[in-house]
Protein backbone atom coordinates (compact mmCIF):
# COMPACT_ATOMS: atom_id res chain seq x y z
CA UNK A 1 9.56 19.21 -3.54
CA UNK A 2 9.07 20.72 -0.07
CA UNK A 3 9.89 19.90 3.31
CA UNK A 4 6.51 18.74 4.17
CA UNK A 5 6.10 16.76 0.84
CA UNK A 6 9.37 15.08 1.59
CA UNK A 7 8.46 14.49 5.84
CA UNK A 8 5.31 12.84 3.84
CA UNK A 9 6.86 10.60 1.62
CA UNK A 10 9.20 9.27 4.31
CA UNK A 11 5.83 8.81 6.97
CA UNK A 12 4.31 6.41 4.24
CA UNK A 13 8.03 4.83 3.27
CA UNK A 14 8.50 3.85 6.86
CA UNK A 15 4.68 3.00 7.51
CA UNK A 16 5.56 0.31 4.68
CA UNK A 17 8.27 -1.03 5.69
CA UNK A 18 7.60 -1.52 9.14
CA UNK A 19 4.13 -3.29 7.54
CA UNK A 20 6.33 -5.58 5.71
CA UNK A 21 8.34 -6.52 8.61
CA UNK A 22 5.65 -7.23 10.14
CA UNK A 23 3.39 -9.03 7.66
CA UNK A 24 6.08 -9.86 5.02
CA UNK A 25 6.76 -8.57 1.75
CA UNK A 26 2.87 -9.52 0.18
CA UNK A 27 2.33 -5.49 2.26
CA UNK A 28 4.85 -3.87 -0.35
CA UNK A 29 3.42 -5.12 -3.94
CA UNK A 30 -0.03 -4.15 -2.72
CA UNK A 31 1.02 -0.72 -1.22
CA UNK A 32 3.01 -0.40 -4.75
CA UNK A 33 -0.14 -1.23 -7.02
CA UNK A 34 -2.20 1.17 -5.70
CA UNK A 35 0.49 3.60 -5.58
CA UNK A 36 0.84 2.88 -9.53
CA UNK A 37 -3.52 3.38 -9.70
CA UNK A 38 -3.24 7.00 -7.55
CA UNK A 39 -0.53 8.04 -9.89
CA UNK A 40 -3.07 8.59 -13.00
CA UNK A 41 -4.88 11.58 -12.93
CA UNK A 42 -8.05 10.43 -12.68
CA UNK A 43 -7.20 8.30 -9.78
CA UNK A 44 -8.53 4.61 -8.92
CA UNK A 45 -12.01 4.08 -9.46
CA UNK A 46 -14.06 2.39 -6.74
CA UNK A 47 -13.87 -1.03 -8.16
CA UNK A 48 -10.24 -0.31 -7.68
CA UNK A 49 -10.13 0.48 -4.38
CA UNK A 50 -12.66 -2.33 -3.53
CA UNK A 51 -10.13 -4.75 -5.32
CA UNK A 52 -6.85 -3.47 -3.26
CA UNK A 53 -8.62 -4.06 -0.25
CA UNK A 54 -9.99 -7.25 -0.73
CA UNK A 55 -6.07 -8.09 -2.14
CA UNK A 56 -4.96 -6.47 1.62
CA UNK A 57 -7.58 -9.22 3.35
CA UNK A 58 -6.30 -11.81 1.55
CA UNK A 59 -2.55 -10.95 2.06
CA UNK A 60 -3.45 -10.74 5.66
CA UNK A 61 -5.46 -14.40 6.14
CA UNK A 62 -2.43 -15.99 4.19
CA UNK A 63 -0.19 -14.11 7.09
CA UNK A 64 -2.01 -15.24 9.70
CA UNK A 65 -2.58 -18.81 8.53
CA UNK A 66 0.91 -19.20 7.88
């Protein structure tokens, strides 16, 4: 692993934590799930991505109504 792979990794670790501070820890087990899906080579199909999203929506209305 290089430097730049490494600055990367650490961009997206503190991205998600400072998401889950923010919007509580629902941020982190969606961010990890599609972390899991991008890990296969073939990567996450549409359906896929159209699911995480609608996950993200819903973790963020049960943020804000809370």
């Amino acid at each position: 692993m290089n430097a730049t792979e490494i600055s990367a990794i650490l961009g997206v670790v503190g991205t998600v934590a400072g998401l889950a501070e923010k919007y509580g820890p629902e941020v982190y087990e969606t961010v990890k799930e599609a972390l899991e899906q991008s890990k296969s080579k073939t990567g996450p199909s549409v359906a896929d991505i159209q699911a995480i999203f609608a996950k993200c929506q819903a973790d963020n209305a049960a943020i804000q109504s809370a």
